[in-house]
N, C-alpha and C. Protein backbone atom coordinates (compact mmCIF):
# COMPACT_ATOMS: atom_id res chain seq x y z
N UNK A 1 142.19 76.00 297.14
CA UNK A 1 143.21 75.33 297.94
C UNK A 1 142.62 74.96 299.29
N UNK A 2 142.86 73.69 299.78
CA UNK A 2 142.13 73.48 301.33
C UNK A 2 142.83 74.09 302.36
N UNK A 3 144.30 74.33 302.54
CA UNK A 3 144.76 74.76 303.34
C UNK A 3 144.19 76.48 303.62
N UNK A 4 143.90 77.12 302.24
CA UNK A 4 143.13 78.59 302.49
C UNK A 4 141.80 78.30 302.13
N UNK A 5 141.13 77.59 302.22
CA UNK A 5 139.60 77.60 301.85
C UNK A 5 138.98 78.69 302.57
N UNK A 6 139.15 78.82 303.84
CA UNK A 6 138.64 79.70 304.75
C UNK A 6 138.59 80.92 304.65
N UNK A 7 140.17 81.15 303.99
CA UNK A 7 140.35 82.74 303.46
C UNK A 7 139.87 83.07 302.51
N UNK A 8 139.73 81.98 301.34
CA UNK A 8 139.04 82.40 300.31
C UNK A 8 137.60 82.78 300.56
N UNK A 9 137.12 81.96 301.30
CA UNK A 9 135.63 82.29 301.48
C UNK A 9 135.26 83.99 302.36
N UNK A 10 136.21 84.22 303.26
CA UNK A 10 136.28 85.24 304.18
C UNK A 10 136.61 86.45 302.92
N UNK A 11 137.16 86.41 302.02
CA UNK A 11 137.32 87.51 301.01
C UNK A 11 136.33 87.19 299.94
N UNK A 12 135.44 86.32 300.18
CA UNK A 12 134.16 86.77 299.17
C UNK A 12 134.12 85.55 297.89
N UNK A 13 134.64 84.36 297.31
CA UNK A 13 134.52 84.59 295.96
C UNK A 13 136.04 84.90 295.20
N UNK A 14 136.03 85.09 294.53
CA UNK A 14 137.26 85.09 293.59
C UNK A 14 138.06 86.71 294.09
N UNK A 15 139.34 86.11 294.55
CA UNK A 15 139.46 87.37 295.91
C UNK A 15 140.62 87.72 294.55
N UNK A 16 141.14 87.23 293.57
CA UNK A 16 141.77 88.18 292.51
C UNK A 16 141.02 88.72 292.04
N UNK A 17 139.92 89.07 292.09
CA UNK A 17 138.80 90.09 290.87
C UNK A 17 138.94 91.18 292.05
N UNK A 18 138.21 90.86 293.53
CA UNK A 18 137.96 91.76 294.29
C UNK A 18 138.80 92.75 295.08
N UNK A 19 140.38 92.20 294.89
CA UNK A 19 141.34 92.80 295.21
C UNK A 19 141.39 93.89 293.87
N UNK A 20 141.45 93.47 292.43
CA UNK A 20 141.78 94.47 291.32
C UNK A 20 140.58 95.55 291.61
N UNK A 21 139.65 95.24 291.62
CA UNK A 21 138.21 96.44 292.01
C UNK A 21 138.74 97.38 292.92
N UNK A 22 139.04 96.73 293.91
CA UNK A 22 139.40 97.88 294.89
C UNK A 22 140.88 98.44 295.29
N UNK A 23 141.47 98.30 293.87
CA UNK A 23 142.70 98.76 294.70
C UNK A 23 142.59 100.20 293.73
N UNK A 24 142.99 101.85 294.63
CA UNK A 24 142.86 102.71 294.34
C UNK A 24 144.49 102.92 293.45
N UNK A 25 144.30 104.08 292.50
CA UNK A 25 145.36 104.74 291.92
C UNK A 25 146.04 105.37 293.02
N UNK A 26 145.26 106.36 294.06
CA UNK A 26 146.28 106.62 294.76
C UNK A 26 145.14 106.61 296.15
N UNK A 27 145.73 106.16 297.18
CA UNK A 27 144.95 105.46 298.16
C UNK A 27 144.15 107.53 299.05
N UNK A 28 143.00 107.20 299.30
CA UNK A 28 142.49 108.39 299.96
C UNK A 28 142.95 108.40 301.62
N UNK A 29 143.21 109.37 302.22
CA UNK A 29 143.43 109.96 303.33
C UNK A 29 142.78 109.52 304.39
N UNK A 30 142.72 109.67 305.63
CA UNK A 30 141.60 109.16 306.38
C UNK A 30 142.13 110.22 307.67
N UNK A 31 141.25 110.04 308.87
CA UNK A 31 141.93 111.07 310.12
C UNK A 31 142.80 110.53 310.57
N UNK A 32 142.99 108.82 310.60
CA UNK A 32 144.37 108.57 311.15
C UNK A 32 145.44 108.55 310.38
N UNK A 33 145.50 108.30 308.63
CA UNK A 33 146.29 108.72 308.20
C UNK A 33 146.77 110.02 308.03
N UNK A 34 145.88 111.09 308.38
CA UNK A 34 146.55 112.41 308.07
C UNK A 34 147.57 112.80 308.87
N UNK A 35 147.81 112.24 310.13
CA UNK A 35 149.29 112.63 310.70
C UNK A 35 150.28 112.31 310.39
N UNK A 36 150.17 110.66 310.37
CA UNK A 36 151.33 110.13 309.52
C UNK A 36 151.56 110.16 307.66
N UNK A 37 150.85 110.89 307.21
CA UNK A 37 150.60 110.42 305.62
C UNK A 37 150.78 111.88 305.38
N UNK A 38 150.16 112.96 306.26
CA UNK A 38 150.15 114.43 306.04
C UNK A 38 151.11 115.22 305.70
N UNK A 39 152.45 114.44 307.20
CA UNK A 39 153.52 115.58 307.26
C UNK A 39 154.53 115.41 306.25
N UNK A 40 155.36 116.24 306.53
CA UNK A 40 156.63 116.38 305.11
C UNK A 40 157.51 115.37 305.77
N UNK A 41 158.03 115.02 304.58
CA UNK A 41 158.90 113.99 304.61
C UNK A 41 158.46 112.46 304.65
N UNK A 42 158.54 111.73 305.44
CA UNK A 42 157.89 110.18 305.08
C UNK A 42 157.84 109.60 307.06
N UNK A 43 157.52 108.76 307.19
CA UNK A 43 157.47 107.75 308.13
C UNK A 43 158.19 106.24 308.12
N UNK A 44 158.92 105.96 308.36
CA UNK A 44 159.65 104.70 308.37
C UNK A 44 159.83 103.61 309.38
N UNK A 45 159.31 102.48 309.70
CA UNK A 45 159.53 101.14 310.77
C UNK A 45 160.82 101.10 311.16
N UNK A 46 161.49 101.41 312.39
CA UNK A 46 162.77 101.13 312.64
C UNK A 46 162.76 100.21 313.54
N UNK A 47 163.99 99.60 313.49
CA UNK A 47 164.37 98.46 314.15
C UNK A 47 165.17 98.52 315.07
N UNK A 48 165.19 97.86 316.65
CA UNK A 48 166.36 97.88 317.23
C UNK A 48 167.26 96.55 317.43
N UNK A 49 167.92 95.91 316.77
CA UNK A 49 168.17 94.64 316.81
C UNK A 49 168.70 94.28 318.07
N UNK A 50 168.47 95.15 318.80
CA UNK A 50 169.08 94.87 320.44
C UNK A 50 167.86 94.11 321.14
N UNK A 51 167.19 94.23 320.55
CA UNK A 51 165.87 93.82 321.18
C UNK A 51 164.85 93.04 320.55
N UNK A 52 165.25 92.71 319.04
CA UNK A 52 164.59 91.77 318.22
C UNK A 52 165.04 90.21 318.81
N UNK A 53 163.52 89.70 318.43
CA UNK A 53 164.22 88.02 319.20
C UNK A 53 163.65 86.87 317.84
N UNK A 54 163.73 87.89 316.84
CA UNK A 54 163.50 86.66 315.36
C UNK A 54 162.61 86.16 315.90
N UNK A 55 160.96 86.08 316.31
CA UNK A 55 160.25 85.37 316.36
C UNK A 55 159.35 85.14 315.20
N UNK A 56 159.56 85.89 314.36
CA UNK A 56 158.75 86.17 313.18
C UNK A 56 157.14 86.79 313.21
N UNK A 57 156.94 87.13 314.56
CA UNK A 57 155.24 87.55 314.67
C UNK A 57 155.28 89.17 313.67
N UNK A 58 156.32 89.75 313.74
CA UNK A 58 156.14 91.13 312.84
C UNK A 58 155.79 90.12 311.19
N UNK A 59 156.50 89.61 310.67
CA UNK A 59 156.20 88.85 309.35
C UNK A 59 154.76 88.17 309.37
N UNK A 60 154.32 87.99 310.49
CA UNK A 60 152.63 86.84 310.08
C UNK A 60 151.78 88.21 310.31
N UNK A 61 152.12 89.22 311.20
CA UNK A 61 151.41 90.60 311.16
C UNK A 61 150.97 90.70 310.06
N UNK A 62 152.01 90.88 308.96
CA UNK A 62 152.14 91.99 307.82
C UNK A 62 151.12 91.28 306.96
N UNK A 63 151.44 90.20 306.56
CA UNK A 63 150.75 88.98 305.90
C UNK A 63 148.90 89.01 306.11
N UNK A 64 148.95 88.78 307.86
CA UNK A 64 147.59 88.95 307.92
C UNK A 64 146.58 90.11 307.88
N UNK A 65 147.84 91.59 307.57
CA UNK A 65 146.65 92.75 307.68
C UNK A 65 146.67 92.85 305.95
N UNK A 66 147.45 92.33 305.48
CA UNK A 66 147.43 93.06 303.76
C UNK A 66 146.61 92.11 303.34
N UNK A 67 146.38 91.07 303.94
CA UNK A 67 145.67 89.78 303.03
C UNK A 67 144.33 89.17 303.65
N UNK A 68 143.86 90.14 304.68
CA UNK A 68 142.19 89.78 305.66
C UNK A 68 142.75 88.59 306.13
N UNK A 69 143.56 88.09 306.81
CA UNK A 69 143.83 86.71 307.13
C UNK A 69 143.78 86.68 308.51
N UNK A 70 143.48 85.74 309.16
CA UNK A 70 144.09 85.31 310.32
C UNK A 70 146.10 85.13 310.56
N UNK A 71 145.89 84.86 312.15
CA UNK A 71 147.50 84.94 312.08
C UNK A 71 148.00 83.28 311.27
N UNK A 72 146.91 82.46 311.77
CA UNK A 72 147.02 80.97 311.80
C UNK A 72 147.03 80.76 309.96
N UNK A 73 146.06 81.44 309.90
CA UNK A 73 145.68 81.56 307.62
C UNK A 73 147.42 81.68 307.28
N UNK A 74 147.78 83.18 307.95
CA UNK A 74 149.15 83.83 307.42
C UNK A 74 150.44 82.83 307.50
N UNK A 75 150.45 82.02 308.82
CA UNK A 75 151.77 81.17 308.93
C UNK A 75 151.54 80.40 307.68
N UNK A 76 150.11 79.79 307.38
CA UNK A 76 150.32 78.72 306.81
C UNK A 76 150.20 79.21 305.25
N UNK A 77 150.14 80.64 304.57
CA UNK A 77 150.34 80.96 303.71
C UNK A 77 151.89 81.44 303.61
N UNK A 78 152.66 81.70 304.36
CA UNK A 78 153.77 81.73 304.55
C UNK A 78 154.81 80.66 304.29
N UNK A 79 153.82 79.72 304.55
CA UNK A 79 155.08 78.57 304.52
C UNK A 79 154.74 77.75 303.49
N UNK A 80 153.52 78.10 302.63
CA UNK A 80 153.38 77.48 301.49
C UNK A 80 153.90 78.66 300.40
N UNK A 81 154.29 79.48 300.56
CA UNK A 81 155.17 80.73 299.31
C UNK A 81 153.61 81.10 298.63
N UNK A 82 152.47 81.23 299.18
CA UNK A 82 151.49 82.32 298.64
C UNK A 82 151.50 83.57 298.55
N UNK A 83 152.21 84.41 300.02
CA UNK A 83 151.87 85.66 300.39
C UNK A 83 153.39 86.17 300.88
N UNK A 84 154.24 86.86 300.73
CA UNK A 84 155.36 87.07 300.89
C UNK A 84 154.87 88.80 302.40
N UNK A 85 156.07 88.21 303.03
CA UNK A 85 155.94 89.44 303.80
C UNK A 85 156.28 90.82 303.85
N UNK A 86 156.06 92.06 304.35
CA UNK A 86 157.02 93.00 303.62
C UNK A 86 157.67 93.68 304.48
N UNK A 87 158.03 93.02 305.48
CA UNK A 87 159.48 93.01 306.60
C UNK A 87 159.81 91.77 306.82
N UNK A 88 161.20 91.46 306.41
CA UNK A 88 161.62 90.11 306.52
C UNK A 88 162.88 90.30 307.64
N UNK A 89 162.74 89.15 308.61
CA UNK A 89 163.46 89.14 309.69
C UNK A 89 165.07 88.58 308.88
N UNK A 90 166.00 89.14 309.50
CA UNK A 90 167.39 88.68 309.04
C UNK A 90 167.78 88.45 309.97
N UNK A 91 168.56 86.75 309.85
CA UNK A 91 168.76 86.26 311.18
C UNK A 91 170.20 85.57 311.24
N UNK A 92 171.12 86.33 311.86
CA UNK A 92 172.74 85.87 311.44
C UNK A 92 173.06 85.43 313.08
N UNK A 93 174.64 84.25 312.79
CA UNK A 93 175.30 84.47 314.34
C UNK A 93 174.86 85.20 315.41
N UNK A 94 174.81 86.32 314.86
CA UNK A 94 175.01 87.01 316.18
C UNK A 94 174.11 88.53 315.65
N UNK A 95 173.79 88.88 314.28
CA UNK A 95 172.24 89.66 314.56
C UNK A 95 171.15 89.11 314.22
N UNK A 96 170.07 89.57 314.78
CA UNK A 96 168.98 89.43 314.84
C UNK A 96 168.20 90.83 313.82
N UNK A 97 167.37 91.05 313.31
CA UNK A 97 166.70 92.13 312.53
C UNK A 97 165.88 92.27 311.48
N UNK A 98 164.79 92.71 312.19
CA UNK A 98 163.77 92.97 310.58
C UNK A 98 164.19 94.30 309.78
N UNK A 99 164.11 93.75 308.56
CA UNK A 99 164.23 94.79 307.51
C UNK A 99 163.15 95.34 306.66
N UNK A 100 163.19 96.17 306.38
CA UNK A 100 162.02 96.73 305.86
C UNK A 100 162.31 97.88 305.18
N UNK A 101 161.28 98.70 304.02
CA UNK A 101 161.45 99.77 303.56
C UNK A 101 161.82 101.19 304.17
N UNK A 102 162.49 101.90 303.82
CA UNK A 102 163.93 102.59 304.29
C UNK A 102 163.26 103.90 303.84
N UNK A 103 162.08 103.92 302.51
CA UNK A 103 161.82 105.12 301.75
C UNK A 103 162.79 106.03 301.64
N UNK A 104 163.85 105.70 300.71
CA UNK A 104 165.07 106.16 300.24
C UNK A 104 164.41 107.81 299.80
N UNK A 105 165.13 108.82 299.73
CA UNK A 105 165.24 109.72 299.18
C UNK A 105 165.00 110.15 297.87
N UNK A 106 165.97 109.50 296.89
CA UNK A 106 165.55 109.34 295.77
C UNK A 106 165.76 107.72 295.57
N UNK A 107 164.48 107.02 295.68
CA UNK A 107 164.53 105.87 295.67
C UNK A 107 164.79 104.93 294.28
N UNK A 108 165.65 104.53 294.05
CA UNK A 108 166.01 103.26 293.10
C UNK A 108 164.82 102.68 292.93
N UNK A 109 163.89 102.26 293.24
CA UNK A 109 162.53 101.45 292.99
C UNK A 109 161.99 102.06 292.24
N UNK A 110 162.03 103.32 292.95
CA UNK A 110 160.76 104.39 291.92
C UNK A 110 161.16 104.89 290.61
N UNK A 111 162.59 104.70 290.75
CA UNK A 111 163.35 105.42 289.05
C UNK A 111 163.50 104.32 288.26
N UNK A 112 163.50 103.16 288.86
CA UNK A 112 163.48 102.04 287.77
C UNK A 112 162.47 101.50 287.62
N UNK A 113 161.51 102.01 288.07
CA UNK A 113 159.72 101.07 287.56
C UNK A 113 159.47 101.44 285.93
N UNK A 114 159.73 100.46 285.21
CA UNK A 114 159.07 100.94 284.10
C UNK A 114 157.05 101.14 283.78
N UNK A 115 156.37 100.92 284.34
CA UNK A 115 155.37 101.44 284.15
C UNK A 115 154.48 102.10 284.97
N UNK A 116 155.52 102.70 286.16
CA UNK A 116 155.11 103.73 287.09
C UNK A 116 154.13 103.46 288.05
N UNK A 117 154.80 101.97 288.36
CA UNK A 117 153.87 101.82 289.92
C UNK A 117 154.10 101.81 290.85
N UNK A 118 155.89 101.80 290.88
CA UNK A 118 156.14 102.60 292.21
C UNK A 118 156.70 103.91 291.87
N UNK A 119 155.55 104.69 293.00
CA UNK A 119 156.27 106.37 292.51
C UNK A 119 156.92 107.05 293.65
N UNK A 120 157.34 108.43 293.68
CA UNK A 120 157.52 108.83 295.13
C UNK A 120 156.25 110.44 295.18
N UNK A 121 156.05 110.42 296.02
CA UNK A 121 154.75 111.61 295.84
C UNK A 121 154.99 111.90 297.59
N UNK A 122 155.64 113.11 297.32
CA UNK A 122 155.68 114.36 299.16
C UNK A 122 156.38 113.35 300.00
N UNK A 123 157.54 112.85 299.32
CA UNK A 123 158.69 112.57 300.10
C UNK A 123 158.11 110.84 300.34
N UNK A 124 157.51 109.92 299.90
CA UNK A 124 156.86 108.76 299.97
C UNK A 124 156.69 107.84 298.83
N UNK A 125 157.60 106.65 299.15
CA UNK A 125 157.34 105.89 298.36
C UNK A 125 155.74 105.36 298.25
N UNK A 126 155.51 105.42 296.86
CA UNK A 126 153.98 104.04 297.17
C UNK A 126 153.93 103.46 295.92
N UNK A 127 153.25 102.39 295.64
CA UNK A 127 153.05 101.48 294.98
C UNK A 127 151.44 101.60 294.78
N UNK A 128 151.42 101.29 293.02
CA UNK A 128 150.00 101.57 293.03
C UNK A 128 150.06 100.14 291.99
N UNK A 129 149.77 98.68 292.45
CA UNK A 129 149.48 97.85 292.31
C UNK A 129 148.90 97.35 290.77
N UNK A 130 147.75 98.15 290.58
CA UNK A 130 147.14 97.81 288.58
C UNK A 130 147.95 98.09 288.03
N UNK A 131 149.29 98.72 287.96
CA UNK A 131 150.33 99.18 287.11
C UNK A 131 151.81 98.21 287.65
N UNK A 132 151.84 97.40 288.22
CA UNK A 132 152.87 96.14 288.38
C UNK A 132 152.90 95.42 287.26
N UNK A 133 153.74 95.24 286.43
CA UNK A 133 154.07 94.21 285.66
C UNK A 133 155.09 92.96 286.23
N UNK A 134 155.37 92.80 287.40
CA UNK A 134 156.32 92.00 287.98
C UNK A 134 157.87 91.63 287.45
N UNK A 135 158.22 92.72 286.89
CA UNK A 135 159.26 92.83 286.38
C UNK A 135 160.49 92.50 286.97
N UNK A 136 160.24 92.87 288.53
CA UNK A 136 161.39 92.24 289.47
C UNK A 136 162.55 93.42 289.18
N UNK A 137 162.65 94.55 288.56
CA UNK A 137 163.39 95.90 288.01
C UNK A 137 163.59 96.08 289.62
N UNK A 138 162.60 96.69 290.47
CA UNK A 138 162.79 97.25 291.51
C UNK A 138 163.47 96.30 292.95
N UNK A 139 163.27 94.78 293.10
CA UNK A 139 163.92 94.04 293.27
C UNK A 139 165.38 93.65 293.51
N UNK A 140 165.85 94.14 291.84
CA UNK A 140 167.07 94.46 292.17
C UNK A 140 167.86 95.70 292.80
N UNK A 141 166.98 96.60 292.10
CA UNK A 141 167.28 98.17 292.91
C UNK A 141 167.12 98.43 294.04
N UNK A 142 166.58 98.03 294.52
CA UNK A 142 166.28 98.30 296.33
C UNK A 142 168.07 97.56 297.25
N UNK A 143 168.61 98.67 297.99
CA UNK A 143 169.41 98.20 298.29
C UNK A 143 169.22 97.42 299.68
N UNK A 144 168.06 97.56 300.13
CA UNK A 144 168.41 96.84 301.65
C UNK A 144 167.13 95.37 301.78
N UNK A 145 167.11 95.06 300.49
CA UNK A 145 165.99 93.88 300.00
C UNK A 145 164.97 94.13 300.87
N UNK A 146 164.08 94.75 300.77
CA UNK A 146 162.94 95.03 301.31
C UNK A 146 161.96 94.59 299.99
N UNK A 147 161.92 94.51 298.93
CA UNK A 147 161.04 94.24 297.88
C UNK A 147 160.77 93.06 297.55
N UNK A 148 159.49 92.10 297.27
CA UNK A 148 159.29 91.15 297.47
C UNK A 148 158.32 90.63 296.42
N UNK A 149 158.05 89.94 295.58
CA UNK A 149 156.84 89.42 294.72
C UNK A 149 156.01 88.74 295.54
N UNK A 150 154.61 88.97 295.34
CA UNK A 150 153.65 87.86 296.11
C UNK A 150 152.61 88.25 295.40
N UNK A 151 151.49 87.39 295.45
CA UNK A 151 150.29 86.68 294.89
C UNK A 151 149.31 87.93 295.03
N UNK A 152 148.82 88.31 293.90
CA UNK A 152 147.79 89.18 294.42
C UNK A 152 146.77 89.13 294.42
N UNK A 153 146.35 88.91 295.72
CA UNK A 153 144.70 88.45 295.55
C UNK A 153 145.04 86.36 295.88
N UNK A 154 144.53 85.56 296.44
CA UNK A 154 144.60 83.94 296.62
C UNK A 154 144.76 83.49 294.99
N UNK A 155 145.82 82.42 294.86
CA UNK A 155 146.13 82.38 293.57
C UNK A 155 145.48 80.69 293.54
N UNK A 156 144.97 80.16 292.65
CA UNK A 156 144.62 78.78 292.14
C UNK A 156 145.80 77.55 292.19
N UNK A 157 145.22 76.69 292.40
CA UNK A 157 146.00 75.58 292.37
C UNK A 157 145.63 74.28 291.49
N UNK A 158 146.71 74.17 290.41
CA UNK A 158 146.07 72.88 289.35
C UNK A 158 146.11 71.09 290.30
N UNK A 159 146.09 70.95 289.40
CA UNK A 159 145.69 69.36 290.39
C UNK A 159 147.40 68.91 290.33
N UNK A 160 148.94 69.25 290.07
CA UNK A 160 149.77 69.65 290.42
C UNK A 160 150.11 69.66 291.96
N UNK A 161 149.42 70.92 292.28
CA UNK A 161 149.43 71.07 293.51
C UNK A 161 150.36 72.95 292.74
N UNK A 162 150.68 73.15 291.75
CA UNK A 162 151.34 74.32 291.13
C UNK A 162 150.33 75.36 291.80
N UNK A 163 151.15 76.36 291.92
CA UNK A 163 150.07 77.63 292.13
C UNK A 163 150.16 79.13 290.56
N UNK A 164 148.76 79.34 290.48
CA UNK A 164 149.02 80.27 289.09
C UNK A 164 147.64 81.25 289.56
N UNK A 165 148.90 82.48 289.67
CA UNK A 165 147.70 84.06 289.76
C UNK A 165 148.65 84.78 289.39
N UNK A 166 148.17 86.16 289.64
CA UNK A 166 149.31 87.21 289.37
C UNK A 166 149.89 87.28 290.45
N UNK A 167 151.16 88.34 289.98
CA UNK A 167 151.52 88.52 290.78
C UNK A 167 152.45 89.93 290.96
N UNK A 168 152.79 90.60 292.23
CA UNK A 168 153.22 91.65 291.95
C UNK A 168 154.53 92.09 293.08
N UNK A 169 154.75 93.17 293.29
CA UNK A 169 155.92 93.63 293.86
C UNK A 169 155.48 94.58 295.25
N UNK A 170 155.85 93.95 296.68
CA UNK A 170 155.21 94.39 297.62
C UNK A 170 156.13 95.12 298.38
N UNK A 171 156.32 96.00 299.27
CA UNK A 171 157.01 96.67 300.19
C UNK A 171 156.25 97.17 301.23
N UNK A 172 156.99 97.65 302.37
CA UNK A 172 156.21 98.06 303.52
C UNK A 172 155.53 99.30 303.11
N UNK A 173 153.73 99.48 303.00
CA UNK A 173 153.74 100.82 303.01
C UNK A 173 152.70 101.01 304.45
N UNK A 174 153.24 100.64 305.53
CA UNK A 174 153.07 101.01 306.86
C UNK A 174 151.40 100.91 306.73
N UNK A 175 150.96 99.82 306.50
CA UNK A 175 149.65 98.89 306.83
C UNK A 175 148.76 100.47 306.31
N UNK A 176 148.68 100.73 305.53
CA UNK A 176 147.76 102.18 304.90
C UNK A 176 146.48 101.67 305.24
N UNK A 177 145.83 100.59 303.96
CA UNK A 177 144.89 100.31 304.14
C UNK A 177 144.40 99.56 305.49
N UNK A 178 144.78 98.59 306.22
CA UNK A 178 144.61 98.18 307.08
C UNK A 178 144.38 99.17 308.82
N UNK A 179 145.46 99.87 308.73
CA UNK A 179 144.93 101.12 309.44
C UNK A 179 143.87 102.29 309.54
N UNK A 180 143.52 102.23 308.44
CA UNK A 180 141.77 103.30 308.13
C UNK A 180 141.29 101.99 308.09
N UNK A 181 141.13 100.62 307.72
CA UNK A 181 140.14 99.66 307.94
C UNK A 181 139.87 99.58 309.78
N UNK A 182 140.63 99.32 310.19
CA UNK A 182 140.51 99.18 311.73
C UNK A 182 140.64 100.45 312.67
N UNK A 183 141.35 101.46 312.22
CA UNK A 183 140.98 103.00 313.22
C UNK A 183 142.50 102.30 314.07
N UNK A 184 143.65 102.46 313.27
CA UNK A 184 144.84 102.02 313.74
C UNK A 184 146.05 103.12 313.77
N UNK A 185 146.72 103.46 315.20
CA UNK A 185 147.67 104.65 314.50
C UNK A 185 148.98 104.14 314.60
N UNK A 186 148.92 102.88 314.63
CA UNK A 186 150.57 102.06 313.67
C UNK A 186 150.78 100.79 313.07
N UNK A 187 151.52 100.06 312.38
CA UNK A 187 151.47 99.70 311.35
C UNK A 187 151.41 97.96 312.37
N UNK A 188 151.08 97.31 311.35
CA UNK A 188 150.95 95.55 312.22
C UNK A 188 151.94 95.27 312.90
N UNK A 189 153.04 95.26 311.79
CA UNK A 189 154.08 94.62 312.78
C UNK A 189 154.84 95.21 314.21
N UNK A 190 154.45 96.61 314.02
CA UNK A 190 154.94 97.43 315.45
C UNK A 190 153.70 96.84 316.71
N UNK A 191 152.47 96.62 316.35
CA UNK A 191 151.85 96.53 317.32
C UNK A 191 151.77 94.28 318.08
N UNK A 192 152.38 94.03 317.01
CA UNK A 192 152.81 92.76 317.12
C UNK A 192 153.81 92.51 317.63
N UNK A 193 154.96 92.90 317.76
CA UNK A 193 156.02 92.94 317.88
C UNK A 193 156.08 93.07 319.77
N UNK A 194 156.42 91.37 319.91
CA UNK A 194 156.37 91.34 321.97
C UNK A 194 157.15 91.99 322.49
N UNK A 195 158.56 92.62 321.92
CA UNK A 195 159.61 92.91 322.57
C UNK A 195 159.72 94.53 322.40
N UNK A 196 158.94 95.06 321.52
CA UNK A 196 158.95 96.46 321.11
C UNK A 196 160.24 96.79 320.46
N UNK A 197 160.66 95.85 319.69
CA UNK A 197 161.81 96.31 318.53
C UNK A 197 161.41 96.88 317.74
N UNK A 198 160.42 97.23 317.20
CA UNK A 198 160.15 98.44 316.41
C UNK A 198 159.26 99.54 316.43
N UNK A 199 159.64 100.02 315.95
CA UNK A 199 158.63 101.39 316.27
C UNK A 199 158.52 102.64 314.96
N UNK A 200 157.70 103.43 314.63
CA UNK A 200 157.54 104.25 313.43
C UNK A 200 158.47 105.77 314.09
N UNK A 201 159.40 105.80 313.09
CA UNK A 201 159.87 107.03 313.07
C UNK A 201 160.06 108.09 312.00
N UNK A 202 159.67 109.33 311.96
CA UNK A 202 159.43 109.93 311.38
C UNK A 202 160.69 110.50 310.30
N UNK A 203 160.64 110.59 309.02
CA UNK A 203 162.18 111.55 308.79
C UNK A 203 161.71 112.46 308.14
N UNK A 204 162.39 113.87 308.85
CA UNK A 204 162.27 114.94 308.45
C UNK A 204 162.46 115.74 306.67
N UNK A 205 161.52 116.15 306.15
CA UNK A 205 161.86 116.40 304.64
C UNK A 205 162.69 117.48 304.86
């Protein structure tokens, strides 16, 4: 695609092979994840809609740490439906608010995955990606639409202009990988975010 040529090249080569290679069964630990990943119970992005101003920079965040992108790559994969975000701003009359994964308790996502790729493990949702069938099951189950299908890995384009890759089922899991890639102790869109509407809060198991 010309509009991502750049990204494609910046991920190597056929970035659906190199995404399946490296995506772990269950992602390893690191020193900055062990505080947040360690303790009991889970970590969750909260929002203050008192202070959200819908600019959408938390959404091109998310985009550009899960996908090696630039912010400029991310808008414009955004607005062509390549890469879906996994906090979506909700923008009414009179609120303003990103939404995002809630890591329910006993989460609806995780009891309706039929082939167990989203699980819950020490109070935490996660998603383990080679086991997505895009079933869209969890989609419906998620009550506060935080769940999202997107492209995994840069998907092809026929002379159409159609786009065809896989594809799978994404949610916030608080920039994991992207945070042990860069030595980060919070997630994109909190550190994006001009107005400081969000922030990671912890819930107690």
């Amino acid at each position: 695609m010309d509009l991502m040529g750049n990204a494609m090249e910046n991920r190597g080569g056929n970035a659906v092979e190199n995404a399946m290679e490296s995506a772990p069964e269950s992602a390893p630990e690191s020193a900055t994840d062990a505080g947040m990943d360690g303790a009991m119970g889970a970590w969750v992005v909260m929002a203050d809609a008192d202070k959200c101003r819908a600019c959408r920079k938390c959404e091109l965040a998310c985009i550009a740490s899960h996908n090696n992108l630039s912010l400029k790559e991310a808008a414009k994969a955004l607005k062509l439906g390549i890469f879906a975000p996994r906090v979506h701003v909700v923008k009414t009359g009179e609120v303003k608010m990103p939404v995002q994964c809630h890591q329910c308790e006993h989460a609806p996502c995780a009891r309706v995955c039929p082939t167990g790729a989203l699980v819950q493990e020490n109070g935490r949702v996660r998603m383990r990606p080679q086991f997505c069938a895009a079933c869209s099951l969890c989609i419906m189950a998620c009550p506060y639409g935080a769940i999202s299908l997107s492209y995994f890995g840069l998907p092809e384009a026929d002379e159409a202009g159609h786009l065809h890759g896989r594809e799978i089922a994404v949610r916030c899991d608080l920039c994991e990988d992207w945070r042990r890639r860069e030595g980060k102790s919070v997630s994109a869109c909190v550190e994006a975010c001009p107005s400081k509407a969000l922030r990671l809060v912890h819930l107690d198991g």
